[in-house]
PDB file of N, CA and C in Angstrom:
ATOM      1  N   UNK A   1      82.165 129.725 116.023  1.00  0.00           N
ATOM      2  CA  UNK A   1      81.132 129.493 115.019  1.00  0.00           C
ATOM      3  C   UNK A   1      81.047 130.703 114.086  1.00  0.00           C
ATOM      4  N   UNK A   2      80.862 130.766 112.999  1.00  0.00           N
ATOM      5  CA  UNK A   2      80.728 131.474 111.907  1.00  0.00           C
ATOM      6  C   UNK A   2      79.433 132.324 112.377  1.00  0.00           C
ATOM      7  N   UNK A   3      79.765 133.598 111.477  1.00  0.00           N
ATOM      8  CA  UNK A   3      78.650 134.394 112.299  1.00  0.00           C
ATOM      9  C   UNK A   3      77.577 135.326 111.204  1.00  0.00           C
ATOM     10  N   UNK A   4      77.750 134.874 109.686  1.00  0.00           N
ATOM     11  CA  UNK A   4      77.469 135.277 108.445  1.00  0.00           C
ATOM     12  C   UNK A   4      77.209 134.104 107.885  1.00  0.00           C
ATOM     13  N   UNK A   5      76.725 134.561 106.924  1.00  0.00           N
ATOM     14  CA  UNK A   5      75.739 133.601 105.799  1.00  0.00           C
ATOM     15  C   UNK A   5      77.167 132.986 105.202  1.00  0.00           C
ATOM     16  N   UNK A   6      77.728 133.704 104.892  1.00  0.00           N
ATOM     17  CA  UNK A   6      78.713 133.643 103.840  1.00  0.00           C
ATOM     18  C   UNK A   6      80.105 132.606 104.698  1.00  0.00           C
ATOM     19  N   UNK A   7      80.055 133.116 106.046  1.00  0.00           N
ATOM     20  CA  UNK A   7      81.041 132.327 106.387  1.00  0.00           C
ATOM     21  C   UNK A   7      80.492 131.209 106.874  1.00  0.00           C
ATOM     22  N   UNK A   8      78.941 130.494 107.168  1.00  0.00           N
ATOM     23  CA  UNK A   8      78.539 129.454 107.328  1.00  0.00           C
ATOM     24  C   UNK A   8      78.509 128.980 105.635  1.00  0.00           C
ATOM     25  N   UNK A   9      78.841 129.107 105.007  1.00  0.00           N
ATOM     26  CA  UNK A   9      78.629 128.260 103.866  1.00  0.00           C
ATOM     27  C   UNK A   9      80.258 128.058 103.622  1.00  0.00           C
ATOM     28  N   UNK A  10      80.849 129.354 103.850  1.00  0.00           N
ATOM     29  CA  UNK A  10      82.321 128.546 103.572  1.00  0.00           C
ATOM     30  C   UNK A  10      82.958 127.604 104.521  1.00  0.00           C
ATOM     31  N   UNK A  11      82.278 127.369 105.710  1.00  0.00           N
ATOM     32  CA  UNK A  11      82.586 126.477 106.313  1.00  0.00           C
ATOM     33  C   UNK A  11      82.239 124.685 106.377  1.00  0.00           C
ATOM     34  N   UNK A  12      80.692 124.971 105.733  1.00  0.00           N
ATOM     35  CA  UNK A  12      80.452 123.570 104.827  1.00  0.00           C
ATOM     36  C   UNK A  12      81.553 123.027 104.007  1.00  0.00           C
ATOM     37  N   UNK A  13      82.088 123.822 103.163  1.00  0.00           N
ATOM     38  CA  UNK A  13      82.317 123.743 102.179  1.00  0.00           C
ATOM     39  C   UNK A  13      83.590 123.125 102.090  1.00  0.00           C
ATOM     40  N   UNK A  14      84.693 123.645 103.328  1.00  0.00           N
ATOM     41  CA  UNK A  14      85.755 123.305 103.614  1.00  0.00           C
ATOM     42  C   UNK A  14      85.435 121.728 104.511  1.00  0.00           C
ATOM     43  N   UNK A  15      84.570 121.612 105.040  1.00  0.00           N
ATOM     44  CA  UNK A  15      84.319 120.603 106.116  1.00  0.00           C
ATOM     45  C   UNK A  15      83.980 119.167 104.925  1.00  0.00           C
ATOM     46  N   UNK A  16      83.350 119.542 103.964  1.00  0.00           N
ATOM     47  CA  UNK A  16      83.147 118.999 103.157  1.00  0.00           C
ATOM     48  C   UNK A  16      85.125 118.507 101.823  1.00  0.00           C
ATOM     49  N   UNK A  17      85.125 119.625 101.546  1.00  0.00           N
ATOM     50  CA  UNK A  17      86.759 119.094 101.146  1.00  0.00           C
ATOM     51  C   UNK A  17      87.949 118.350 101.724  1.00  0.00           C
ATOM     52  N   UNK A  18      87.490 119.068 103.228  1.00  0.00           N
ATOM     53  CA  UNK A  18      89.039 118.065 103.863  1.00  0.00           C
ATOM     54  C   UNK A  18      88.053 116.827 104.069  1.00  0.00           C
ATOM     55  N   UNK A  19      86.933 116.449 103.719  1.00  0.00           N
ATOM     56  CA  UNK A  19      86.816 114.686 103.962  1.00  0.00           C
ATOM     57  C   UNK A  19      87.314 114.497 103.127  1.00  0.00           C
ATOM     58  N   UNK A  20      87.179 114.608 101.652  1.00  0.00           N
ATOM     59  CA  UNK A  20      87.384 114.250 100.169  1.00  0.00           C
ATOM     60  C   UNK A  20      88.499 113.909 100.431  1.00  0.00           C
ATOM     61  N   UNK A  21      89.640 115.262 100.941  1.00  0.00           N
ATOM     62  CA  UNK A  21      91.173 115.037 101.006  1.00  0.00           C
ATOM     63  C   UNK A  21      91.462 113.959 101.871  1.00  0.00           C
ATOM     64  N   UNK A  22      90.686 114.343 102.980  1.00  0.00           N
ATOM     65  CA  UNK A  22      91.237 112.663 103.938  1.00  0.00           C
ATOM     66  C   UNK A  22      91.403 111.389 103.022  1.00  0.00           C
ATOM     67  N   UNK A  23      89.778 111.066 102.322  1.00  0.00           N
ATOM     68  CA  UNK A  23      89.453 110.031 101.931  1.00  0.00           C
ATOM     69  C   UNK A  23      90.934 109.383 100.531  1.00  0.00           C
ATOM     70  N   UNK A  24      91.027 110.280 100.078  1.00  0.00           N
ATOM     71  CA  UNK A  24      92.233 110.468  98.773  1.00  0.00           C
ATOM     72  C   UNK A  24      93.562 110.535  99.194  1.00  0.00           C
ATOM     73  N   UNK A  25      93.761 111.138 100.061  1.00  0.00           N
ATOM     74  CA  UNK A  25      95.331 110.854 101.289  1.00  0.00           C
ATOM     75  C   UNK A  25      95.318 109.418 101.865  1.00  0.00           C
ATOM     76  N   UNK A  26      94.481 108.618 102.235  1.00  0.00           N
ATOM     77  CA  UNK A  26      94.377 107.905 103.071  1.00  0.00           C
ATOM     78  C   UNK A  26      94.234 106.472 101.614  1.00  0.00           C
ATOM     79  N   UNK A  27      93.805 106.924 100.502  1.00  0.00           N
ATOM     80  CA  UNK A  27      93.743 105.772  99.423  1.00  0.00           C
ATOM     81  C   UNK A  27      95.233 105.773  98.987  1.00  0.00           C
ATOM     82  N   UNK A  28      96.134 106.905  99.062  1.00  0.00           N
ATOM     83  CA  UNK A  28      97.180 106.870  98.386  1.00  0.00           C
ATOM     84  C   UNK A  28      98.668 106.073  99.386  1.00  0.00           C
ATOM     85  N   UNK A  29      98.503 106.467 101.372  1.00  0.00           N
ATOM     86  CA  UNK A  29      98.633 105.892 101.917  1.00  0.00           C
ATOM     87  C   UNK A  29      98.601 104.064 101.855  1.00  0.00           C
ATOM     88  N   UNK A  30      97.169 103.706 101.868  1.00  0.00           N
ATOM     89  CA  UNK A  30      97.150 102.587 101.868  1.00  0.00           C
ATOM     90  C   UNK A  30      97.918 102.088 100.724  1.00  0.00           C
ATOM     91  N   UNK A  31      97.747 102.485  99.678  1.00  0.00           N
ATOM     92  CA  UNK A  31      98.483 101.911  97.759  1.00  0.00           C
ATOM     93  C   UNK A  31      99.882 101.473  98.323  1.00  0.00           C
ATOM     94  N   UNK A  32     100.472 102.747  99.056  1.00  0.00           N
ATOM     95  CA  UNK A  32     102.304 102.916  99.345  1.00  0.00           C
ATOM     96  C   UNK A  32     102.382 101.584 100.136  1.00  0.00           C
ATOM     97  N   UNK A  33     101.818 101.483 101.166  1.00  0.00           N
ATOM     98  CA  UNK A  33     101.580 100.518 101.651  1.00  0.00           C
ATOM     99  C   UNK A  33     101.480  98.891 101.527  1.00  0.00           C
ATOM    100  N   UNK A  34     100.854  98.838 100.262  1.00  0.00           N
ATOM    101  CA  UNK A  34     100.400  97.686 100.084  1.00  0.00           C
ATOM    102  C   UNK A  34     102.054  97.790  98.916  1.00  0.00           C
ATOM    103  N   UNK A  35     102.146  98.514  98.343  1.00  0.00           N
ATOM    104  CA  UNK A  35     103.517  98.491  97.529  1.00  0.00           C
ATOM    105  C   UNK A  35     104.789  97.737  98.369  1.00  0.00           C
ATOM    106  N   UNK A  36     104.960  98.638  99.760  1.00  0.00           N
ATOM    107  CA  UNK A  36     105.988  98.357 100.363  1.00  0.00           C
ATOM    108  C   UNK A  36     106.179  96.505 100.344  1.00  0.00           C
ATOM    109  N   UNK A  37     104.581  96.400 101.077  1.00  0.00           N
ATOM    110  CA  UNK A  37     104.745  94.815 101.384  1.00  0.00           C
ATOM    111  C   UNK A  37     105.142  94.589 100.192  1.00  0.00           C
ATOM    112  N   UNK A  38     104.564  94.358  99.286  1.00  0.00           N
ATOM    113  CA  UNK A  38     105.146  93.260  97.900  1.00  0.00           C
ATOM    114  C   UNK A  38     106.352  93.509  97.419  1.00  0.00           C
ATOM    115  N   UNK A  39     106.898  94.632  97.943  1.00  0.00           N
ATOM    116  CA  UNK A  39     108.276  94.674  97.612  1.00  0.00           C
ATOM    117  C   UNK A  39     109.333  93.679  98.613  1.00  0.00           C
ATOM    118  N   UNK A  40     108.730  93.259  99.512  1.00  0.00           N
ATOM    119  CA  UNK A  40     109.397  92.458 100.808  1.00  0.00           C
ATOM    120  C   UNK A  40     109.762  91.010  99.824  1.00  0.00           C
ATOM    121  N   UNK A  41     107.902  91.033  99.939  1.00  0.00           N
ATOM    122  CA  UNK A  41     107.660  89.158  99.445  1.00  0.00           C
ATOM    123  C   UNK A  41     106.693  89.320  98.607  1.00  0.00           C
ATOM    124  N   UNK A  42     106.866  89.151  96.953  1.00  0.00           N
ATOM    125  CA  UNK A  42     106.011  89.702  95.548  1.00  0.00           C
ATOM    126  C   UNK A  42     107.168  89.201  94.374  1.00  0.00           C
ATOM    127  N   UNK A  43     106.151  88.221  93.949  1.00  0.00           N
ATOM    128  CA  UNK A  43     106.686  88.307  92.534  1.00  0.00           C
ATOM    129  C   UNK A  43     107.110  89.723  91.943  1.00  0.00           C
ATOM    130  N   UNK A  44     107.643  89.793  90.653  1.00  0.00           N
ATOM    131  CA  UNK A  44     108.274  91.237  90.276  1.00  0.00           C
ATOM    132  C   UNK A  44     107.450  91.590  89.451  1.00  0.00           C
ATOM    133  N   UNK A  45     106.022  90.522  88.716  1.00  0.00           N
ATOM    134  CA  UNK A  45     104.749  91.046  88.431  1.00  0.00           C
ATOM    135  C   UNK A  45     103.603  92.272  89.392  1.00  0.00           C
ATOM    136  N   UNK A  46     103.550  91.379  90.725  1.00  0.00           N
ATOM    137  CA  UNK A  46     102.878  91.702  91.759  1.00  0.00           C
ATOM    138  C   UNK A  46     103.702  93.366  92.297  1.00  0.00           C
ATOM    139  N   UNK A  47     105.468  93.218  91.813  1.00  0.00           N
ATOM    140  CA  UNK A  47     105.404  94.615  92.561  1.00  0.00           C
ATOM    141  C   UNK A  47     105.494  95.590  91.405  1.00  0.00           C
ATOM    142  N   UNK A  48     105.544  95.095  90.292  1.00  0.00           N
ATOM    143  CA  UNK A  48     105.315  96.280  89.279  1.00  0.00           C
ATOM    144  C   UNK A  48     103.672  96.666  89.125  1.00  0.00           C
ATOM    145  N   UNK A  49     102.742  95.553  89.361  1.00  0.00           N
ATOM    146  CA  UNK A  49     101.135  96.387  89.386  1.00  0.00           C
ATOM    147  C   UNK A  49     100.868  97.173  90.390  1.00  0.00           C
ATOM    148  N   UNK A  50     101.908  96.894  91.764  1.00  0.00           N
ATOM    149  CA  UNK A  50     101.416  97.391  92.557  1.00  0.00           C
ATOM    150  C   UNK A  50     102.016  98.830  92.940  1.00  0.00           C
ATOM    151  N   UNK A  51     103.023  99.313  92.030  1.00  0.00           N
ATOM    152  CA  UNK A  51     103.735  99.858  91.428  1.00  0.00           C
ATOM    153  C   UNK A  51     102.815 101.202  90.766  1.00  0.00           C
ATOM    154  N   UNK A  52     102.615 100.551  89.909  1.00  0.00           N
ATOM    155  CA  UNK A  52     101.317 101.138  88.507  1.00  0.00           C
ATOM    156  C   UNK A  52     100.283 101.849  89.088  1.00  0.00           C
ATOM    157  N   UNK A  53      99.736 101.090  90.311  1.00  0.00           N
ATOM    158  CA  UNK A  53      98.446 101.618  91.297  1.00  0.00           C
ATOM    159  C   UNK A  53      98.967 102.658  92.263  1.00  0.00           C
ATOM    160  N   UNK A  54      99.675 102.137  92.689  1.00  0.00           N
ATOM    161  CA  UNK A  54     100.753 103.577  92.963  1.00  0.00           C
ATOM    162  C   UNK A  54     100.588 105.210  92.843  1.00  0.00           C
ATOM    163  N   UNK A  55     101.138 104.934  91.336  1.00  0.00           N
ATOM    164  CA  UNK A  55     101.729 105.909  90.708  1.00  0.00           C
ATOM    165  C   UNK A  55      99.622 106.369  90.206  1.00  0.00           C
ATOM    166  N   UNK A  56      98.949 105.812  89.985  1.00  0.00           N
ATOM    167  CA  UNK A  56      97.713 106.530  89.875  1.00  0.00           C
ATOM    168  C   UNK A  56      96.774 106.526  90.482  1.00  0.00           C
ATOM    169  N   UNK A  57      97.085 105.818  91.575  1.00  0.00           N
ATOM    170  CA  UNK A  57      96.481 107.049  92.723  1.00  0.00           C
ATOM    171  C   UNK A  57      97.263 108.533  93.357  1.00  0.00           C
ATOM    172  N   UNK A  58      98.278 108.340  92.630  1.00  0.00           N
ATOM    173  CA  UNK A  58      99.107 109.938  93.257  1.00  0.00           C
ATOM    174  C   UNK A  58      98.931 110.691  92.113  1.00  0.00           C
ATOM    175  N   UNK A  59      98.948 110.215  90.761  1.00  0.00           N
ATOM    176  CA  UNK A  59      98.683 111.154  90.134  1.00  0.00           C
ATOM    177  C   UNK A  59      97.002 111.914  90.282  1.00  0.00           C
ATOM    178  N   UNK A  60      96.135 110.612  90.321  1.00  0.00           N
ATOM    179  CA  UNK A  60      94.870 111.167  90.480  1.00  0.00           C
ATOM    180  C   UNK A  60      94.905 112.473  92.148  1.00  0.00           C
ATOM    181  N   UNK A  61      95.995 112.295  92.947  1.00  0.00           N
ATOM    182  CA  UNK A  61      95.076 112.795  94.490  1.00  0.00           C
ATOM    183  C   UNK A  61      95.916 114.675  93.441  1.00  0.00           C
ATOM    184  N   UNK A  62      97.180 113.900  92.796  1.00  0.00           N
ATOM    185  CA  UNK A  62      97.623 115.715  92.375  1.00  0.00           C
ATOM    186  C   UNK A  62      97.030 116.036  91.405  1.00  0.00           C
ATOM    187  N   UNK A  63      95.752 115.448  90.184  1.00  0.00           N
ATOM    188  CA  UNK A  63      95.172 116.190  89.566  1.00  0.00           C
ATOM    189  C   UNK A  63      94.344 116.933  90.402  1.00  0.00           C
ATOM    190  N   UNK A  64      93.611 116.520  91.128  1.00  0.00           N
ATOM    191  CA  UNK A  64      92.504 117.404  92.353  1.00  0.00           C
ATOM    192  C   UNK A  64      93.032 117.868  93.233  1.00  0.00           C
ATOM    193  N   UNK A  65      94.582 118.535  93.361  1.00  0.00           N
ATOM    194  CA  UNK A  65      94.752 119.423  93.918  1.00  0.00           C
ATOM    195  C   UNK A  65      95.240 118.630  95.612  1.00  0.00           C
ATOM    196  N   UNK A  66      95.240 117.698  95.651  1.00  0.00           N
ATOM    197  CA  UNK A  66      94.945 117.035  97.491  1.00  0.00           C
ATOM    198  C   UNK A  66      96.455 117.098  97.846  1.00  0.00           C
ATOM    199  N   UNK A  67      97.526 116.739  96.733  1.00  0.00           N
ATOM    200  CA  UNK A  67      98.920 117.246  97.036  1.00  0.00           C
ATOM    201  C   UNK A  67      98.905 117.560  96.273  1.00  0.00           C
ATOM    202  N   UNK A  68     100.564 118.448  96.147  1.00  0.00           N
ATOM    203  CA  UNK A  68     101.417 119.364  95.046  1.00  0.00           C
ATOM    204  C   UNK A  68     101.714 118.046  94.199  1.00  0.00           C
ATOM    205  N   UNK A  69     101.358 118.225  92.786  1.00  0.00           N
ATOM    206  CA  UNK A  69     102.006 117.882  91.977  1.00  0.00           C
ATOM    207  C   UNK A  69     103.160 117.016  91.536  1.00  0.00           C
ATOM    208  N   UNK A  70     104.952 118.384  92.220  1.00  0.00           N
ATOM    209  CA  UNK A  70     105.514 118.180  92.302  1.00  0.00           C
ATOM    210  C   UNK A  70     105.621 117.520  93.353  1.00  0.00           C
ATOM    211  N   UNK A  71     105.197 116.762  94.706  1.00  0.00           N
ATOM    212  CA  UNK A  71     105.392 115.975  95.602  1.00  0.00           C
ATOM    213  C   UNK A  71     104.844 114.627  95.234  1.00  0.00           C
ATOM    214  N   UNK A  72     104.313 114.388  94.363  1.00  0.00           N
ATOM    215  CA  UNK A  72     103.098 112.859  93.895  1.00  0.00           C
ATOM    216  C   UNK A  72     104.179 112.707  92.531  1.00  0.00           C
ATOM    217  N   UNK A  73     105.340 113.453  92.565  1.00  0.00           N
ATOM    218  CA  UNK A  73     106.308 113.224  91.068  1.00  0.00           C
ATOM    219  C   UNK A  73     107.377 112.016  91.769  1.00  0.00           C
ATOM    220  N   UNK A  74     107.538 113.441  92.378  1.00  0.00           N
ATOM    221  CA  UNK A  74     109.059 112.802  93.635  1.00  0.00           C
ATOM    222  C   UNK A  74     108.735 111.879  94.553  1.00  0.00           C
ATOM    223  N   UNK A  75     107.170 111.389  94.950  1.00  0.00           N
ATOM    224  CA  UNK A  75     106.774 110.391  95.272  1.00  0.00           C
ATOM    225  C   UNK A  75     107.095 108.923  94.696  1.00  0.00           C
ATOM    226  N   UNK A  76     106.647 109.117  93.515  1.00  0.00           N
ATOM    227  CA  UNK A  76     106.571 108.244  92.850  1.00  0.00           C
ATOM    228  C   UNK A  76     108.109 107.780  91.855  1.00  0.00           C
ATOM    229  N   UNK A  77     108.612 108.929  91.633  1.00  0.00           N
ATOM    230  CA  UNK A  77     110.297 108.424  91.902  1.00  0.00           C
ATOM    231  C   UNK A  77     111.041 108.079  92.544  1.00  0.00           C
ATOM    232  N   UNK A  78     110.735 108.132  93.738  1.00  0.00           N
ATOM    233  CA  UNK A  78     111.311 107.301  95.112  1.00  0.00           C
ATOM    234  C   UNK A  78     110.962 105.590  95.094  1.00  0.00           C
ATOM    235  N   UNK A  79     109.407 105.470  94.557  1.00  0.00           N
ATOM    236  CA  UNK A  79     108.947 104.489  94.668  1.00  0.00           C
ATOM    237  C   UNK A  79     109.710 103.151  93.444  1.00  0.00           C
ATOM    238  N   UNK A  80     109.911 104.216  92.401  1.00  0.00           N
ATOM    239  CA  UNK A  80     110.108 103.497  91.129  1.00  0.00           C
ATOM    240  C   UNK A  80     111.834 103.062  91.686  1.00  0.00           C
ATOM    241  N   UNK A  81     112.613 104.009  92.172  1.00  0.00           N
ATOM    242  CA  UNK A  81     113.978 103.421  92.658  1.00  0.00           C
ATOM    243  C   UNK A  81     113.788 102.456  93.906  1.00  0.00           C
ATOM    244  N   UNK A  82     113.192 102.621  94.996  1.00  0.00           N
ATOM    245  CA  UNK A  82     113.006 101.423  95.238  1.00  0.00           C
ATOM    246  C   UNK A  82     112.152  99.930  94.568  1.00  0.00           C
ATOM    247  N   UNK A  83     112.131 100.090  93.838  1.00  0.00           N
ATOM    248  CA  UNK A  83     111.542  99.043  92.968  1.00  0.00           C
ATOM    249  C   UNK A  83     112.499  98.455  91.954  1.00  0.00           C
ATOM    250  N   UNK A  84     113.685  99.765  91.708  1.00  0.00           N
ATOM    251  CA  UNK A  84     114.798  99.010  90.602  1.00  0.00           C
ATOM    252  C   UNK A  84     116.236  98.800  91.483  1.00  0.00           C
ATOM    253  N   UNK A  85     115.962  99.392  92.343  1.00  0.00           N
ATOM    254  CA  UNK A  85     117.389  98.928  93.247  1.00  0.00           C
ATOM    255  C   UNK A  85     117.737  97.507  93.405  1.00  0.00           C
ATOM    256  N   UNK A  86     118.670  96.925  93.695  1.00  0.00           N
ATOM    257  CA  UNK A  86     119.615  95.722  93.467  1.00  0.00           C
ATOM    258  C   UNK A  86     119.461  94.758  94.619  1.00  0.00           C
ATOM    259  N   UNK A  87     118.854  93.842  94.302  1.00  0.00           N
ATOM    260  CA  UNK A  87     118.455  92.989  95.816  1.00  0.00           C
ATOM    261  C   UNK A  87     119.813  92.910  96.999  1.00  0.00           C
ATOM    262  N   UNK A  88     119.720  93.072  98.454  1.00  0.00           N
ATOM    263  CA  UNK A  88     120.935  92.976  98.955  1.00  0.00           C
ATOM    264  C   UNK A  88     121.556  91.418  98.730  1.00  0.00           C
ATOM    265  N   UNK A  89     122.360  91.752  98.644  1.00  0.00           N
ATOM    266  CA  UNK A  89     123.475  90.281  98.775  1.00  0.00           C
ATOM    267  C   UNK A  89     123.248  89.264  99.920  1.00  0.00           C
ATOM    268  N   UNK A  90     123.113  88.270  99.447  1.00  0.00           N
ATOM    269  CA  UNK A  90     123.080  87.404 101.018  1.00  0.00           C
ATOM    270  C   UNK A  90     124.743  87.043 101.556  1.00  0.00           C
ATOM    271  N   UNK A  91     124.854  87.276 102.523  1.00  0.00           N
ATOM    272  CA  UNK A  91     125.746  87.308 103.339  1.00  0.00           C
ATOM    273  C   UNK A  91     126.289  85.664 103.414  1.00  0.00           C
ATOM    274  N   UNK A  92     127.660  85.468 103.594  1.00  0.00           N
ATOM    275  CA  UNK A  92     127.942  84.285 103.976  1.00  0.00           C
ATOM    276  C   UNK A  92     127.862  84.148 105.740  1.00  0.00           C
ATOM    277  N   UNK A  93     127.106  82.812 106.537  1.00  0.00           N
ATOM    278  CA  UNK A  93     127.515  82.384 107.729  1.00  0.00           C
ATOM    279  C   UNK A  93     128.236  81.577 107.971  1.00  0.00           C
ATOM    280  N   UNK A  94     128.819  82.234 109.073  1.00  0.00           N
ATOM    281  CA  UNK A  94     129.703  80.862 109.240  1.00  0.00           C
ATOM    282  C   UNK A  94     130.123  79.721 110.497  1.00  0.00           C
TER     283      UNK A  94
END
């Protein structure tokens, strides 16, 4: 336990930020998420909005600092190539 004024308030303070961050990690999580599915089975409307929501909730969690920047970039370029990559081929059975 904190044993100063100063370090009981910086401990609010942090206790108080990592919820924020949870709450904003855990919105950007779910987005990827809900992306993946519609990339399974989604019109190519459904996976480009879901796409769009994506990409701003990562930009919003890296304006406030919750990730780097550069990781919510390269996030979201991963996302955009799986989104333009080439459906696999269906296989012949026989």
């Amino acid at each position: 336990m904190p044993h100063t004024k100063s370090a009981e308030k910086a401990l609010r303070q942090t206790e108080k930020r990592n919820a924020r961050n949870r709450v904003a990690k855990k919105s950007v999580r779910t987005q990827i998420k809900k992306f993946l599915a519609a990339l399974k089975e989604g019109t190519p409307e459904q996976k480009l909005a879901e796409l769009k929501l994506c990409a701003k909730r990562l930009d919003k969690a890296a304006a406030n600092r919750v990730i780097h920047p550069n990781a919510a970039a390269r996030k979201k370029s991963q996302l955009a190539k799986m989104l333009n990559a080439p459906a696999p081929a269906p296989t012949a059975k026989k």
